[in-house]
N, C-alpha and C. Protein backbone atom coordinates (compact mmCIF):
# COMPACT_ATOMS: atom_id res chain seq x y z
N UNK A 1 -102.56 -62.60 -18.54
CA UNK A 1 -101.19 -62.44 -18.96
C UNK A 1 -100.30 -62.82 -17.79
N UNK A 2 -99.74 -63.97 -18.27
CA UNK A 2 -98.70 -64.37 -16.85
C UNK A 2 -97.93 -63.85 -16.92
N UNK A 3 -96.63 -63.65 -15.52
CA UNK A 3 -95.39 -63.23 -15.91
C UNK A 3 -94.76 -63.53 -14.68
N UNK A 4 -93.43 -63.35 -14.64
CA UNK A 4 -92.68 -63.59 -13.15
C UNK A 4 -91.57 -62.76 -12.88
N UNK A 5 -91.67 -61.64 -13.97
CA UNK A 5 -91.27 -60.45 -13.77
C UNK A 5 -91.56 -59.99 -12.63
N UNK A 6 -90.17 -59.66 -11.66
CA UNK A 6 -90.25 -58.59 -10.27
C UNK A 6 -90.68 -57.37 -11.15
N UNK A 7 -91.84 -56.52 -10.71
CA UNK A 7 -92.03 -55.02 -11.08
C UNK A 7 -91.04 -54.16 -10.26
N UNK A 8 -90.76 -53.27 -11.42
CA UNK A 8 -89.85 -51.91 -10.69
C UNK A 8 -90.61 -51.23 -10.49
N UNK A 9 -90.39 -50.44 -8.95
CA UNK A 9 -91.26 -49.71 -8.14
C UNK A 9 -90.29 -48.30 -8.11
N UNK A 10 -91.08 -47.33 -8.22
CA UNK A 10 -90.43 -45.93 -7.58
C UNK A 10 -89.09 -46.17 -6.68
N UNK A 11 -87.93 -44.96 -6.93
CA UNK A 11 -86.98 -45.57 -5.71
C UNK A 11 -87.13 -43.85 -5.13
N UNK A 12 -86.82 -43.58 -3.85
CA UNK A 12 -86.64 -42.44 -3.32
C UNK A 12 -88.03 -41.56 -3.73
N UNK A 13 -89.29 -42.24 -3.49
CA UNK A 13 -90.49 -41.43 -3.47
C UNK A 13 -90.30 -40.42 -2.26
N UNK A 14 -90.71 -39.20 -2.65
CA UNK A 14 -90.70 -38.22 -1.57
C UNK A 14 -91.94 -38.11 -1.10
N UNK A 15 -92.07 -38.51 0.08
CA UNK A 15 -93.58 -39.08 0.68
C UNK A 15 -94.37 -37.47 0.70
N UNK A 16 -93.40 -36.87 1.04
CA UNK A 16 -93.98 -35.28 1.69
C UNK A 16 -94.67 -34.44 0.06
N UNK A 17 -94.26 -34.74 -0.88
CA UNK A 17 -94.60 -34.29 -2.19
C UNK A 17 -96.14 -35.37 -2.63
N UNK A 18 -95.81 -36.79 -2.14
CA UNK A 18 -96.96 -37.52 -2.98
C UNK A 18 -98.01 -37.33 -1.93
N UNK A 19 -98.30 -36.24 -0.96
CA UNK A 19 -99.42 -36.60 0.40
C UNK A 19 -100.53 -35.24 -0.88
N UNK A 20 -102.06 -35.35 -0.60
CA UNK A 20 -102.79 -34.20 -1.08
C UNK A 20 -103.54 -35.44 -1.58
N UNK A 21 -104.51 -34.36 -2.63
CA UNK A 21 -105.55 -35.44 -3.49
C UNK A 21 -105.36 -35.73 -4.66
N UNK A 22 -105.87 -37.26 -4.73
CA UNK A 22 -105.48 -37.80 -6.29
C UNK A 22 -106.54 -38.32 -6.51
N UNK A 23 -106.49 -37.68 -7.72
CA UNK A 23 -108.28 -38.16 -8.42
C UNK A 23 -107.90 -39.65 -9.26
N UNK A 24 -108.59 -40.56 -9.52
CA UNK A 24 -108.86 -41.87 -9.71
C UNK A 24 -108.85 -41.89 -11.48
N UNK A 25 -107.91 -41.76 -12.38
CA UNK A 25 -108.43 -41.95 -13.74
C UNK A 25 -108.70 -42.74 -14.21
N UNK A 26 -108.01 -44.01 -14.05
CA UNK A 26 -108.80 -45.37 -14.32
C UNK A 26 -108.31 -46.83 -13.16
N UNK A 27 -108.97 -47.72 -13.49
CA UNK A 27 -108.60 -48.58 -12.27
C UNK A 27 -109.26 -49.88 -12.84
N UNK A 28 -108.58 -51.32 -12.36
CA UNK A 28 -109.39 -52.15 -12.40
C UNK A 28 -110.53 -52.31 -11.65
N UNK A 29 -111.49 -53.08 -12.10
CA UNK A 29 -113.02 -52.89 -11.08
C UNK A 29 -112.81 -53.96 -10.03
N UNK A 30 -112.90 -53.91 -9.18
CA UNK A 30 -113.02 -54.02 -7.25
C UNK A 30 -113.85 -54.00 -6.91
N UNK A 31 -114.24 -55.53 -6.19
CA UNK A 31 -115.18 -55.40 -5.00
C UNK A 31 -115.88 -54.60 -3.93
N UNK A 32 -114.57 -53.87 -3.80
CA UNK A 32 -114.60 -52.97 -2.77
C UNK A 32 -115.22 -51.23 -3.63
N UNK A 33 -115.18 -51.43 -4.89
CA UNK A 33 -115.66 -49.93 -5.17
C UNK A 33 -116.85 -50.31 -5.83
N UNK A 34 -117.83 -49.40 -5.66
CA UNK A 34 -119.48 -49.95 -6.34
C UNK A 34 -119.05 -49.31 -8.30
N UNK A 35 -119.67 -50.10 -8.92
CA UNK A 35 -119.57 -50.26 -10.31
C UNK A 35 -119.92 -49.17 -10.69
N UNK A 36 -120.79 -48.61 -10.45
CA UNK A 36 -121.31 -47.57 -10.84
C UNK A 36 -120.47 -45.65 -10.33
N UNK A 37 -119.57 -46.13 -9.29
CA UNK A 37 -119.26 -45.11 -9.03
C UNK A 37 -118.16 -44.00 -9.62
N UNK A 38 -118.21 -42.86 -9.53
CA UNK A 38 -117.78 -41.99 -10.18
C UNK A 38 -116.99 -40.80 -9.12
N UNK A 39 -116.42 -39.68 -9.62
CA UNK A 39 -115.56 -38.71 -8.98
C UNK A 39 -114.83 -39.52 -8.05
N UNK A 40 -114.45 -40.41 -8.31
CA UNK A 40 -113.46 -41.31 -7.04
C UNK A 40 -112.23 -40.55 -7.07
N UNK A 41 -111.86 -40.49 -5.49
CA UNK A 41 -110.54 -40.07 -5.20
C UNK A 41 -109.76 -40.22 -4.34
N UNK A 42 -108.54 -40.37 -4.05
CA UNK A 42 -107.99 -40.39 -2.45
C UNK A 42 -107.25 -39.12 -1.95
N UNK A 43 -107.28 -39.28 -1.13
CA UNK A 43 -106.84 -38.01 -0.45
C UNK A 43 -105.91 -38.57 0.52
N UNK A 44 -104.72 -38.46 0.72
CA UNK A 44 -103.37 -38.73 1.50
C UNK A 44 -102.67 -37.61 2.38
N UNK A 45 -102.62 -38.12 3.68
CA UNK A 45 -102.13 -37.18 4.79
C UNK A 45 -100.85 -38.03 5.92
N UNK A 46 -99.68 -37.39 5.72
CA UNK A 46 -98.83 -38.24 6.57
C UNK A 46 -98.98 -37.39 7.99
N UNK A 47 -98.76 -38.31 8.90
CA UNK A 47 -98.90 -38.08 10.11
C UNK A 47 -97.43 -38.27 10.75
N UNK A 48 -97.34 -37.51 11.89
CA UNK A 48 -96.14 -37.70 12.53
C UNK A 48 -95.42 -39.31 12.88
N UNK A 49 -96.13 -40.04 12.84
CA UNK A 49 -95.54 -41.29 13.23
C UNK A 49 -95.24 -41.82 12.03
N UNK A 50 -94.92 -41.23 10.67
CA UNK A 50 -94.15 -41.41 9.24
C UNK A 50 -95.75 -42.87 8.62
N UNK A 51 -96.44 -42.62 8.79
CA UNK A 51 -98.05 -43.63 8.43
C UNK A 51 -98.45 -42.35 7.52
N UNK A 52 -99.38 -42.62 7.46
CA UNK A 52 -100.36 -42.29 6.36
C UNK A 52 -102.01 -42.71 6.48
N UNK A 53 -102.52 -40.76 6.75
CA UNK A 53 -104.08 -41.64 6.77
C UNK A 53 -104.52 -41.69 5.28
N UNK A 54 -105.52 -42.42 4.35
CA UNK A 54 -106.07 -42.37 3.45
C UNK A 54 -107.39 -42.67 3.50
N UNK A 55 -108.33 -41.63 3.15
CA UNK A 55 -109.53 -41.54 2.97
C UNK A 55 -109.67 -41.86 1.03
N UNK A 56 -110.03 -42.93 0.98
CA UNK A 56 -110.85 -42.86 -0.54
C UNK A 56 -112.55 -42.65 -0.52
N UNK A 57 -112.92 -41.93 -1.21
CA UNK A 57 -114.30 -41.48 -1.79
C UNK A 57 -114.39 -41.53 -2.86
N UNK A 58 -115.71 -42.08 -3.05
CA UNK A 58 -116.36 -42.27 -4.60
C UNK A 58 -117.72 -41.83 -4.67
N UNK A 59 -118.41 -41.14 -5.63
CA UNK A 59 -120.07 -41.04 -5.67
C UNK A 59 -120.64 -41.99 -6.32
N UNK A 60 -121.91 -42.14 -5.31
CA UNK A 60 -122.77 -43.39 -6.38
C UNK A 60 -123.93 -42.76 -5.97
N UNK A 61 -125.06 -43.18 -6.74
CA UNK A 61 -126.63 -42.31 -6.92
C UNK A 61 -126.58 -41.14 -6.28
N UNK A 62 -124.99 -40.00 -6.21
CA UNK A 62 -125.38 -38.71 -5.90
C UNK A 62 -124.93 -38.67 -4.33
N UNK A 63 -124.71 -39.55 -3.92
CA UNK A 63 -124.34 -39.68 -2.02
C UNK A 63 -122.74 -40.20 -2.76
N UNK A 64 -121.94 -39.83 -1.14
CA UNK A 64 -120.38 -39.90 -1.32
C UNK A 64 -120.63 -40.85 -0.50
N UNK A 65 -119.77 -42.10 -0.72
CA UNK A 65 -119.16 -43.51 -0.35
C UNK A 65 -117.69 -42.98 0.40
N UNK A 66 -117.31 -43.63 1.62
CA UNK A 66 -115.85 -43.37 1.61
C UNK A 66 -115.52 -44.39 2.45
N UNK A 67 -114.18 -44.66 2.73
CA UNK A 67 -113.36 -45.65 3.73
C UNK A 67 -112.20 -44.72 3.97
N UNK A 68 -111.72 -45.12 5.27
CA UNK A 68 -110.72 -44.60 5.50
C UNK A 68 -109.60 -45.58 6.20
N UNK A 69 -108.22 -45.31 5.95
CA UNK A 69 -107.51 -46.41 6.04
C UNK A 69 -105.87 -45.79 6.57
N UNK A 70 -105.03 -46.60 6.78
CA UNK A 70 -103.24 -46.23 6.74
C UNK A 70 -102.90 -46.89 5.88
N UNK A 71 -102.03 -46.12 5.32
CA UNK A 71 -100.65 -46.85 4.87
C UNK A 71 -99.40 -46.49 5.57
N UNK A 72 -98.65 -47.97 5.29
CA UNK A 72 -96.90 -47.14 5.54
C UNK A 72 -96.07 -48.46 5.28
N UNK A 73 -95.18 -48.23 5.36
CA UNK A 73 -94.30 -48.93 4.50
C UNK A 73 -93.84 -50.01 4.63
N UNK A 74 -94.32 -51.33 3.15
CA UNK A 74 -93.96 -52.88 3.95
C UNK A 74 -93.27 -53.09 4.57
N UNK A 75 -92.00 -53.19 4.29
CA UNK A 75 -90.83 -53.39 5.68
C UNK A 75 -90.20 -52.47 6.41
N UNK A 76 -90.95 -51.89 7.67
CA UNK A 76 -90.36 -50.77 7.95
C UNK A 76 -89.20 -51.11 8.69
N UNK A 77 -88.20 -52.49 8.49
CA UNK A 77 -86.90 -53.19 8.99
C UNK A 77 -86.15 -52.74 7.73
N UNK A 78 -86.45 -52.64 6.58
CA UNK A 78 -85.76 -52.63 5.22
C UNK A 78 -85.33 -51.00 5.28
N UNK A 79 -84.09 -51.21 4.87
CA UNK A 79 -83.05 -49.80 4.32
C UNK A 79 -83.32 -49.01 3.06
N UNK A 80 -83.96 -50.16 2.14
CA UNK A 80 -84.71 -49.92 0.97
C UNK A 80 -85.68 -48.58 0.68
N UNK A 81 -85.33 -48.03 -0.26
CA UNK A 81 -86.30 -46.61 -0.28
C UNK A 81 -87.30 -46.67 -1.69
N UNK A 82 -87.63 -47.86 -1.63
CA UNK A 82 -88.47 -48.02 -3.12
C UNK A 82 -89.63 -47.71 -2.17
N UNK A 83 -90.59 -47.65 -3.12
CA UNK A 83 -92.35 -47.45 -2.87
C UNK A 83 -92.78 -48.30 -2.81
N UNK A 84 -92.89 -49.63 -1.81
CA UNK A 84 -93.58 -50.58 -1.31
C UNK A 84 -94.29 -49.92 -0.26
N UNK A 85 -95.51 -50.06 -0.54
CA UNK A 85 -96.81 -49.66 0.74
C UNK A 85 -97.44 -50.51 1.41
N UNK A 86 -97.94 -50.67 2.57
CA UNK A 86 -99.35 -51.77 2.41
C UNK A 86 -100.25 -50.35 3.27
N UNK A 87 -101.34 -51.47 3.06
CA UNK A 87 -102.96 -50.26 3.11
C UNK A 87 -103.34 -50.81 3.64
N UNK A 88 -104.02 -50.83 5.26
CA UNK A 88 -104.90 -51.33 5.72
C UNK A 88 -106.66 -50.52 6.10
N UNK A 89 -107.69 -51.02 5.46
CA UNK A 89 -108.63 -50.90 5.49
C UNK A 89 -109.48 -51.78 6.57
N UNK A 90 -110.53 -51.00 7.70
CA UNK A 90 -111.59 -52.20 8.34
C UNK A 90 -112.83 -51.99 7.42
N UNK A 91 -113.30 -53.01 7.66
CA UNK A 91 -114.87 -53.58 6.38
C UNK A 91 -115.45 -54.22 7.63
N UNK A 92 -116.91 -54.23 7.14
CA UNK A 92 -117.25 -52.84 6.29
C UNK A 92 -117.15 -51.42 6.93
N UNK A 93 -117.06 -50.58 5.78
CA UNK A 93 -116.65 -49.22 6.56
C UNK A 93 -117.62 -48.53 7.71
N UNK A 94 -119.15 -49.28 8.21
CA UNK A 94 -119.77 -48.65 8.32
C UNK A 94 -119.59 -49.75 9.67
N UNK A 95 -119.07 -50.30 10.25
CA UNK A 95 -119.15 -51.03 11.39
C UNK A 95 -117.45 -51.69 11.50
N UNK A 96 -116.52 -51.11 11.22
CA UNK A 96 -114.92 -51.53 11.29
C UNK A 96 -114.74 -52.69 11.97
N UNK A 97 -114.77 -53.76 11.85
CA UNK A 97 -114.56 -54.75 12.44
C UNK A 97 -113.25 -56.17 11.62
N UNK A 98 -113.25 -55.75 10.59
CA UNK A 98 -112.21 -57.02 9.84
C UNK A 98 -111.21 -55.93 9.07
N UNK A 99 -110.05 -56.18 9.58
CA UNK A 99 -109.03 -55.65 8.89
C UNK A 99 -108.73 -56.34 7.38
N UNK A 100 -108.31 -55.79 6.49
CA UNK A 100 -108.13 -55.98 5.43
C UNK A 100 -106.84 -55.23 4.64
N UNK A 101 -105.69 -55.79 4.45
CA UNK A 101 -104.51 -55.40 4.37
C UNK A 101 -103.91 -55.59 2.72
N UNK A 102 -103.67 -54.52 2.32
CA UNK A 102 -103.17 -54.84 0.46
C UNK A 102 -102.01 -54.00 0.34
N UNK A 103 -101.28 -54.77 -0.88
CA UNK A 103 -100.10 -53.72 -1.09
C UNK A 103 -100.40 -52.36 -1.98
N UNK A 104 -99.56 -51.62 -2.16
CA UNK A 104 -100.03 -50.84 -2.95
C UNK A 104 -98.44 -50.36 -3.09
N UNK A 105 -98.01 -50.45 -4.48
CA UNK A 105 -96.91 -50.04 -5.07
C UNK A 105 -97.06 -49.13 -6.25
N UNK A 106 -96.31 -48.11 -6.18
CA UNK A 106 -96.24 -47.08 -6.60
C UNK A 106 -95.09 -47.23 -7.81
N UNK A 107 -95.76 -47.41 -8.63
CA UNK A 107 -94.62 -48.25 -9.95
C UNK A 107 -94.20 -47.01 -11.05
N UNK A 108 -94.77 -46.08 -11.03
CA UNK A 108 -94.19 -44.36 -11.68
C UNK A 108 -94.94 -43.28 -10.99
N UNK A 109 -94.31 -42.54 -11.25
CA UNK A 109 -94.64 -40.89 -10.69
C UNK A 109 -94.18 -40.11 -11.43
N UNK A 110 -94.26 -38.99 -12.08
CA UNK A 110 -93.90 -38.21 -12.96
C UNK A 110 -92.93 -37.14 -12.12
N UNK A 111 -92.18 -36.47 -12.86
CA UNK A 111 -91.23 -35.71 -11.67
C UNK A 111 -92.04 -34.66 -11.12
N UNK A 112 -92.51 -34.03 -11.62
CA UNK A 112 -94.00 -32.97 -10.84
C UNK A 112 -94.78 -33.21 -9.85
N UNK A 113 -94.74 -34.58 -9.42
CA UNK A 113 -96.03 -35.63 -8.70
C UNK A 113 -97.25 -35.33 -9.02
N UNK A 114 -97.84 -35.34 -10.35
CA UNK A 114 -98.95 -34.54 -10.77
C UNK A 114 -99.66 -36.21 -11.69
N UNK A 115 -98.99 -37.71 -11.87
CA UNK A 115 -99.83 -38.25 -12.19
C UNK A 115 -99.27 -39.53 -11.55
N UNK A 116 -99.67 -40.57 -11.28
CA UNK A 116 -98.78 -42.04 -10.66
C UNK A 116 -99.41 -43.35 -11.30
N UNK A 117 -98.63 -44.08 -11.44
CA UNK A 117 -99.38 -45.91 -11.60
C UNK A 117 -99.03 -46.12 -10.41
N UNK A 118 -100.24 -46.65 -10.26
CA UNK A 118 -100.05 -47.90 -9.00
C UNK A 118 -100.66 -48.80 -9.30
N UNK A 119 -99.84 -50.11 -8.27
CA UNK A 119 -100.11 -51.34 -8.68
C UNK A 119 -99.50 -52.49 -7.45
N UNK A 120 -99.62 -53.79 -7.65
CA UNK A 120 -99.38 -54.68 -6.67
C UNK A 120 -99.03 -56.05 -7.26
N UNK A 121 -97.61 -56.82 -6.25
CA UNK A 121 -97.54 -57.18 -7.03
C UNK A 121 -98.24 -58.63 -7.35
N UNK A 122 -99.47 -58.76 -7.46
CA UNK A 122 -100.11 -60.37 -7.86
C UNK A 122 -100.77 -59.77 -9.42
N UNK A 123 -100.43 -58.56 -9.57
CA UNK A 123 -101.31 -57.47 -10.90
C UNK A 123 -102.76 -57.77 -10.75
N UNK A 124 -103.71 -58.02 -9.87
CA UNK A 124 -104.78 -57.82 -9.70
C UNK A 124 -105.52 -56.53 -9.78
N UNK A 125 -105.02 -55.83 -9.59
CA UNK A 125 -105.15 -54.15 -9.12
C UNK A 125 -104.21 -53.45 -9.61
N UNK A 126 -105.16 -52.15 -10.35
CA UNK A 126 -103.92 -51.12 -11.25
C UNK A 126 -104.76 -49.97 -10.64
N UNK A 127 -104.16 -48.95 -10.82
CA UNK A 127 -104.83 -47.34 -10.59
C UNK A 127 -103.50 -46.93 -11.64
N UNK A 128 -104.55 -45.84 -11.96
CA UNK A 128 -104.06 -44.31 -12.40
C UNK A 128 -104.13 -43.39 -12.19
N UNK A 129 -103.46 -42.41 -11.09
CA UNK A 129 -104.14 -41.61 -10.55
C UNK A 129 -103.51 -39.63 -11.03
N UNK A 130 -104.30 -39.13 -10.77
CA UNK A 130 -103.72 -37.93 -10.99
C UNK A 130 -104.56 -36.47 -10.44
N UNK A 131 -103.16 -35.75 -10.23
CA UNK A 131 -103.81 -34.36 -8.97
C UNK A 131 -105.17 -33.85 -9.93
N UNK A 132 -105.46 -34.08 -10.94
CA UNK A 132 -106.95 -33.08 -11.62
C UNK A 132 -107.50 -34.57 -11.92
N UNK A 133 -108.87 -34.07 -12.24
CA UNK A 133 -109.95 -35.12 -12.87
C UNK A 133 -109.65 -35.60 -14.23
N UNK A 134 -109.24 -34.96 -15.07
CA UNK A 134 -108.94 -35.23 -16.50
C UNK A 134 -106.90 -35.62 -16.48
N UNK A 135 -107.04 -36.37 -17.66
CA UNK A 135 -105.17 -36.42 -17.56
C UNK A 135 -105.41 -36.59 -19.50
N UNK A 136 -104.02 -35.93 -19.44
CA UNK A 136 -103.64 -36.08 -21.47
C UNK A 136 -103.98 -37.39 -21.84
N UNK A 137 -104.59 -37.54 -23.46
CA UNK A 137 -104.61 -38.98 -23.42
C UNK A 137 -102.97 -39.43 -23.41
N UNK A 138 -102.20 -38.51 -24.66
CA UNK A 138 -100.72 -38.65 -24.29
C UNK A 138 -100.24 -39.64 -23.32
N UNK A 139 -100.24 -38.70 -22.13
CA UNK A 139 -99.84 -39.25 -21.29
C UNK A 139 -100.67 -40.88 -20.64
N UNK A 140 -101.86 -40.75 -20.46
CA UNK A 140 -102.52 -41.75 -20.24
C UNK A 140 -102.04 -43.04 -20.93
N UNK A 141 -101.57 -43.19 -22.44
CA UNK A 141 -101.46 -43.87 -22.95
C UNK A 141 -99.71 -44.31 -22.45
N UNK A 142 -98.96 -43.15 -22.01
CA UNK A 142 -97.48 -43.81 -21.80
C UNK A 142 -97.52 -44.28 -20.76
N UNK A 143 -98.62 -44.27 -19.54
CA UNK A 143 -99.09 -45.27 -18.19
C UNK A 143 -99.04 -46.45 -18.69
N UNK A 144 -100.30 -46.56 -19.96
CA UNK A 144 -100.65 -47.96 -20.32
C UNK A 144 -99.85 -48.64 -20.94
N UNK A 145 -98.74 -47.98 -21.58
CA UNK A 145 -97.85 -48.66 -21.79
C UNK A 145 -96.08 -49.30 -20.80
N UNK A 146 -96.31 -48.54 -19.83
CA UNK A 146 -95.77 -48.75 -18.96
C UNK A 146 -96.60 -50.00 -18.02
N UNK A 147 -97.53 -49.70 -17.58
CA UNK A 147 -97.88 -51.14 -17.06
C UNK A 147 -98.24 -52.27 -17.67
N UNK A 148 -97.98 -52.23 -19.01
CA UNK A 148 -98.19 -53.33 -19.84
C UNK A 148 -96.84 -54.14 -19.82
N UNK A 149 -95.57 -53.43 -19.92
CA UNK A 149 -94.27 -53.53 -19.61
C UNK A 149 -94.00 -53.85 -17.87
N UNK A 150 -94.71 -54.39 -17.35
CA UNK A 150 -94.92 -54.86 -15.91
C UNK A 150 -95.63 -55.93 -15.99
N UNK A 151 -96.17 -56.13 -16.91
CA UNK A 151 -97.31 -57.73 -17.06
C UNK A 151 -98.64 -57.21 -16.61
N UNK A 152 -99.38 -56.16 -16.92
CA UNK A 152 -100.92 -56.18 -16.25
C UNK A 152 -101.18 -56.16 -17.97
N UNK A 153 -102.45 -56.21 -17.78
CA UNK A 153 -103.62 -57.20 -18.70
C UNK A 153 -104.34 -55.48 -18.93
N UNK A 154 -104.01 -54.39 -19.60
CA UNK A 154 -104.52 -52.99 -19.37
C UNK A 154 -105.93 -53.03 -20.22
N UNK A 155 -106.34 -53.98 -20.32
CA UNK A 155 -107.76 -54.68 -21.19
C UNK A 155 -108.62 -54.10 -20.28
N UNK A 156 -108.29 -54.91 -19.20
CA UNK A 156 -108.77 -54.57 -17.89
C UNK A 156 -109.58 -53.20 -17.39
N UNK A 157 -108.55 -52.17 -17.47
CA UNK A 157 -108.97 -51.02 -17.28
C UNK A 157 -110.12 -50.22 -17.26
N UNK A 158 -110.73 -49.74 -16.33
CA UNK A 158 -111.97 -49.06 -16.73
C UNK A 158 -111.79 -47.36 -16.45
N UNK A 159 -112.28 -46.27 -17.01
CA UNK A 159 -111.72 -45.37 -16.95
C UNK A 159 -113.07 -44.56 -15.93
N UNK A 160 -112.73 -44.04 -15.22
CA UNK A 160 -113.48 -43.09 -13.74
C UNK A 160 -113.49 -42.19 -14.64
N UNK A 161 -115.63 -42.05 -14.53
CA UNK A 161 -116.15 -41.04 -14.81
C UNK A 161 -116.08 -39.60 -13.42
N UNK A 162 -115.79 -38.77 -14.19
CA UNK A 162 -115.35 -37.78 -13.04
C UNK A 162 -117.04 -36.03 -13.93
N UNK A 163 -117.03 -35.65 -13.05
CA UNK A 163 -117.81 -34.27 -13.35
C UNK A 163 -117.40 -33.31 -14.10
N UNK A 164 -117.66 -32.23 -14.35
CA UNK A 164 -116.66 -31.18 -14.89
C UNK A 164 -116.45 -30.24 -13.49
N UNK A 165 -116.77 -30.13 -12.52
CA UNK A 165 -116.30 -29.92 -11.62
C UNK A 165 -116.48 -30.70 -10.44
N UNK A 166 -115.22 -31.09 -9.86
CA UNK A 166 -115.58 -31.89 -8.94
C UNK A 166 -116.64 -31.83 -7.75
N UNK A 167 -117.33 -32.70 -7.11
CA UNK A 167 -117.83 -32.38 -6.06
C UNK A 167 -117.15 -31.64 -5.01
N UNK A 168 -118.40 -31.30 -3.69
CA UNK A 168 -117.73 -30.96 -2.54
C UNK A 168 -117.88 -31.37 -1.69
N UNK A 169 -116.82 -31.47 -0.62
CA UNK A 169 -116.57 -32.85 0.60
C UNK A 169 -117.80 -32.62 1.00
N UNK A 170 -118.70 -31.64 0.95
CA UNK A 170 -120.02 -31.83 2.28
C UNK A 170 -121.25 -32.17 1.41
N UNK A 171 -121.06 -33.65 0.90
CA UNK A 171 -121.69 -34.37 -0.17
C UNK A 171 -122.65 -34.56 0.97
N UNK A 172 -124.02 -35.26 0.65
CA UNK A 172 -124.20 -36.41 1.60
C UNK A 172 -123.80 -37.52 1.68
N UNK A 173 -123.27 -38.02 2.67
CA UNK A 173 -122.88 -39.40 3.42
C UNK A 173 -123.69 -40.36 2.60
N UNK A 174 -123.32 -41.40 2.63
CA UNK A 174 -123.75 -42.80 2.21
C UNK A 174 -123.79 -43.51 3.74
N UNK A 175 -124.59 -43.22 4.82
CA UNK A 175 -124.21 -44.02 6.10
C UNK A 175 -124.69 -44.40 6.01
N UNK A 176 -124.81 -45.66 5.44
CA UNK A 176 -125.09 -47.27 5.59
C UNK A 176 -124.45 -47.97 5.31
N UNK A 177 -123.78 -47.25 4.22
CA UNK A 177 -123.22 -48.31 3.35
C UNK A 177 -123.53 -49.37 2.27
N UNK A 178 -124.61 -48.51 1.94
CA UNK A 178 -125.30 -49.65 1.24
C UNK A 178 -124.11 -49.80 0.09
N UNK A 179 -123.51 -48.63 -0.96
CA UNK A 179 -122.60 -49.16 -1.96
C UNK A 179 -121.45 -50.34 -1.91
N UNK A 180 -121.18 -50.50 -0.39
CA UNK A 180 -120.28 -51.42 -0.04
C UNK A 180 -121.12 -52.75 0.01
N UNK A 181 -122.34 -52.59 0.77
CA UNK A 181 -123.22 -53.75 0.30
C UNK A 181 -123.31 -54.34 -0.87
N UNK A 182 -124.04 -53.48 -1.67
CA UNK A 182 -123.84 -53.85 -3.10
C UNK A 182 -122.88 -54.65 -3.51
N UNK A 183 -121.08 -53.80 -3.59
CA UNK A 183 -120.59 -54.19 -4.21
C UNK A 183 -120.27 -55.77 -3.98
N UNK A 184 -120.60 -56.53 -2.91
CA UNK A 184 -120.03 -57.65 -2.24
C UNK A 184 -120.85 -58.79 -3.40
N UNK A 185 -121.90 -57.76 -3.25
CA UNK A 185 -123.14 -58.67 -4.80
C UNK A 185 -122.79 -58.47 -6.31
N UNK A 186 -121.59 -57.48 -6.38
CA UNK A 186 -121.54 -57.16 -7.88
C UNK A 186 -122.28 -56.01 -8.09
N UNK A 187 -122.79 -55.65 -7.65
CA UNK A 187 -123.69 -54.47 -8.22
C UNK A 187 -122.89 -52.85 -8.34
């Protein structure tokens, strides 16, 4: 679905409200996340220098996958208070050596900060994210219709299998990395 529609992004996101964990409800599928993985989430912490660390985790065969990364804000010259992000990630996570830099725009938030679209703008990449594992379909469905009204392709979408209770951070490690391996193969 082409388009050349500028997307409207959040204006006056309150960074200090959107920092905590957001569980992953659906997303387009990425290289960077193994196919198979499940309970994906990020977890967001601003730091004094107005950045942002972000740890994302996902489970695959039962071991936790994670990367950890910054964000902060594309033009930090701009007066502008919309939700333009970029994210920088090093790859692979298990030897940091190649930076890898994406936007990440924050295109709704609910007034609660309890669910968000995000997105970027080449529409390659969508998330849905929200503070619990489960979200209304209700609501789920007024996302999808909101980023459909932005030009993404919500065909796309795959929806994150999550547990009935989430895991806990003292999963075992994935240190190798093999899921990041994988995913470079598709797997």
């Amino acid at each position: 679905m082409a388009t050349t529609k500028e997307m409207e992004v959040v204006k006056g996101l309150d960074v200090g409200k959107y920092m905590g964990r957001w569980y992953e409800i659906a997303s387009f599928p990425s290289r960077f996340q193994p196919k198979a993985g499940t309970n994906t989430r990020a977890t967001y912490t601003l730091k004094e220098d107005g950045t942002i660390d972000v740890l994302n985790e996902t489970w695959s065969d039962g071991k936790r996958g994670y990367i950890q990364g910054t964000a902060y804000k594309a033009d930090p010259s701009s007066s502008s208070d919309e939700a333009k992000l970029k994210v920088k990630f090093y790859v692979p996570p298990f030897l940091p050596i190649i930076p890898v830099v994406g936007d990440y725009w924050v295109l709704y938030i609910d007034d609660d900060y309890q669910y968000a679209l995000i997105g970027q703008p080449s529409r390659n990449y969508l998330w849905i994210l929200s503070r619990n594992p489960r979200l209304d379909e209700e609501i789920y469905n007024q996302l999808l219709e909101r980023a459909t009204a932005e030009g993404y392709d919500v065909t796309k979408l795959h929806k994150t299998p999550h547990a009935d209770s989430p895991p806990e951070d003292e999963a075992p490690i994935d240190t190798k990395g093999i899921w990041w391996i994988k995913s470079i193969f598709g797997r």
